[in-house]
Protein backbone atom coordinates (compact mmCIF):
# COMPACT_ATOMS: atom_id res chain seq x y z
CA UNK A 1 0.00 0.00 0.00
CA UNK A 2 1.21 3.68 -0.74
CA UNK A 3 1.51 6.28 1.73
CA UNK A 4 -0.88 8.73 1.05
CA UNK A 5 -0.43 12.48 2.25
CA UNK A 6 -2.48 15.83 1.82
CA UNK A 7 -1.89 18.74 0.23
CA UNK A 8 -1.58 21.94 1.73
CA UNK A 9 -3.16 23.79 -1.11
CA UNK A 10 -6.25 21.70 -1.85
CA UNK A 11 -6.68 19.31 1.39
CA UNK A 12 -7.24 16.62 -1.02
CA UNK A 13 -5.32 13.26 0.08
CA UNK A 14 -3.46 11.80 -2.37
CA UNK A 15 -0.69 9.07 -3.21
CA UNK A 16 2.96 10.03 -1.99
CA UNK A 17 4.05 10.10 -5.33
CA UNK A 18 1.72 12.36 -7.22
CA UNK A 19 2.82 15.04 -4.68
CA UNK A 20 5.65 17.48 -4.58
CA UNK A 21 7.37 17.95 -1.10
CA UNK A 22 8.70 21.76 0.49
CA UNK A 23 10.55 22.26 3.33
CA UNK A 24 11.54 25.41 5.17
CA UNK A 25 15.51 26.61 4.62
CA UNK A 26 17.20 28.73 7.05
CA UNK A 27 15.82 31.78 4.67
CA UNK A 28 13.02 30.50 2.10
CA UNK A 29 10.92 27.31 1.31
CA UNK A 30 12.77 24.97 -0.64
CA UNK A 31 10.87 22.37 -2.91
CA UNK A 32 12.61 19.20 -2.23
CA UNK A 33 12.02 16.93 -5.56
CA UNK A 34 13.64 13.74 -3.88
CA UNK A 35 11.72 14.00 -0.63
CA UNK A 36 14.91 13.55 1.21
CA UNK A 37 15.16 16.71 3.04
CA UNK A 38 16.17 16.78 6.61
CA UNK A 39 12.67 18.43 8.95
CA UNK A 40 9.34 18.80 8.71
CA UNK A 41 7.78 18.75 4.82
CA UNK A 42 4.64 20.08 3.55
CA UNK A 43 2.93 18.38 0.65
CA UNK A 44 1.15 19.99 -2.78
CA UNK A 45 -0.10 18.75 -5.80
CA UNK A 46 2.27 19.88 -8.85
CA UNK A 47 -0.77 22.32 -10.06
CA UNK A 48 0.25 26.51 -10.03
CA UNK A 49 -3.86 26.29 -8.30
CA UNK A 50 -2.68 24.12 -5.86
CA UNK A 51 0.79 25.81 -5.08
CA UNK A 52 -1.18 29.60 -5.47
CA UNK A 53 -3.90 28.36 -3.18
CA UNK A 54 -1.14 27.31 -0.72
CA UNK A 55 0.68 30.45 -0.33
CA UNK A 56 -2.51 33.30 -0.74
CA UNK A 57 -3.78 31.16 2.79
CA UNK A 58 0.17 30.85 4.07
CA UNK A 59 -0.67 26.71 4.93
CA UNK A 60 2.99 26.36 3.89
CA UNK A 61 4.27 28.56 7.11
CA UNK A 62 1.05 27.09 9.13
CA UNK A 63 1.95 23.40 8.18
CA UNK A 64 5.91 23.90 8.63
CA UNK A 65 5.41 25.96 11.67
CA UNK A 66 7.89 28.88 10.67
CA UNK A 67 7.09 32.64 9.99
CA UNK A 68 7.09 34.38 6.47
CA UNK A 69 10.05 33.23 4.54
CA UNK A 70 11.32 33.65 0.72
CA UNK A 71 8.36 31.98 -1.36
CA UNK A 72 10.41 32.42 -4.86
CA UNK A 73 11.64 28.68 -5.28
CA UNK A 74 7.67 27.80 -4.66
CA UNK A 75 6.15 30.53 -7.13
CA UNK A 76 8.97 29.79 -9.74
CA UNK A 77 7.06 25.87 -9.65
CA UNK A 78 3.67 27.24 -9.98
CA UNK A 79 5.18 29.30 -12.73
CA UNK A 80 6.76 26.30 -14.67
CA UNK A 81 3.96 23.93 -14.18
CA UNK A 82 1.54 26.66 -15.23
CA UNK A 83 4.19 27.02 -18.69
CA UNK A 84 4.25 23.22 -19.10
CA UNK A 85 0.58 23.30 -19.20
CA UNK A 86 0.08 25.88 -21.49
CA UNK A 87 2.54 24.37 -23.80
CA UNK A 88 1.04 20.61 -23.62
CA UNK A 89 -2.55 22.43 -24.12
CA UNK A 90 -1.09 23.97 -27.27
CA UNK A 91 0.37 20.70 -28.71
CA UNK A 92 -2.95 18.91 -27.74
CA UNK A 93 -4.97 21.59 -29.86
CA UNK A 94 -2.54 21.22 -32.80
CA UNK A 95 -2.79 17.57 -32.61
CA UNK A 96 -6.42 17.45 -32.57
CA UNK A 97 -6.11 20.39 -35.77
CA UNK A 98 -4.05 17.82 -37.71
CA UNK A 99 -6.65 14.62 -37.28
């Protein structure tokens, strides 16, 4: 059985793997792809919703139990995901153009 976890952003369980870890550096979150980060971890859904839900209601520095840090690694995800998203979107429209 998979350990399941909940994210931050939506409160929806889910399995371990489908979720992207952050932890709290000495100075700003840190998203920590391998899950190997020393400390307490915080879970999210790779989905700039999820991520932009998280940090409008601050459940990252609720759930991690430290005050406002650097949220930059964190908003550059969102930012990325929302990019790869837009781009697969695109391809699936041009694909669909082609048929």
């Amino acid at each position: 059985m998979e350990p399941v976890r909940t994210c931050v952003g939506c409160r929806a369980r889910a399995p371990r793997p489908s979720l992207v870890r952050v932890t709290a550096g000495p100075d700003r979150f840190l998203v920590d792809l391998t899950a190997s980060n020393a400390g307490r971890g915080a879970w999210l859904h790779p989905d700039s919703a999820c991520i932009q839900t998280a940090l409008t209601r601050k459940a990252l520095q609720r759930a991690l139990r430290v005050r406002a840090l650097d949220e930059s690694e964190v908003g550059e995800l969102a930012a990325q995901l929302a990019a790869s998203a837009a781009l697969h979107h695109e391809k699936a429209d041009r694909n669909m153009d082609n048929s």
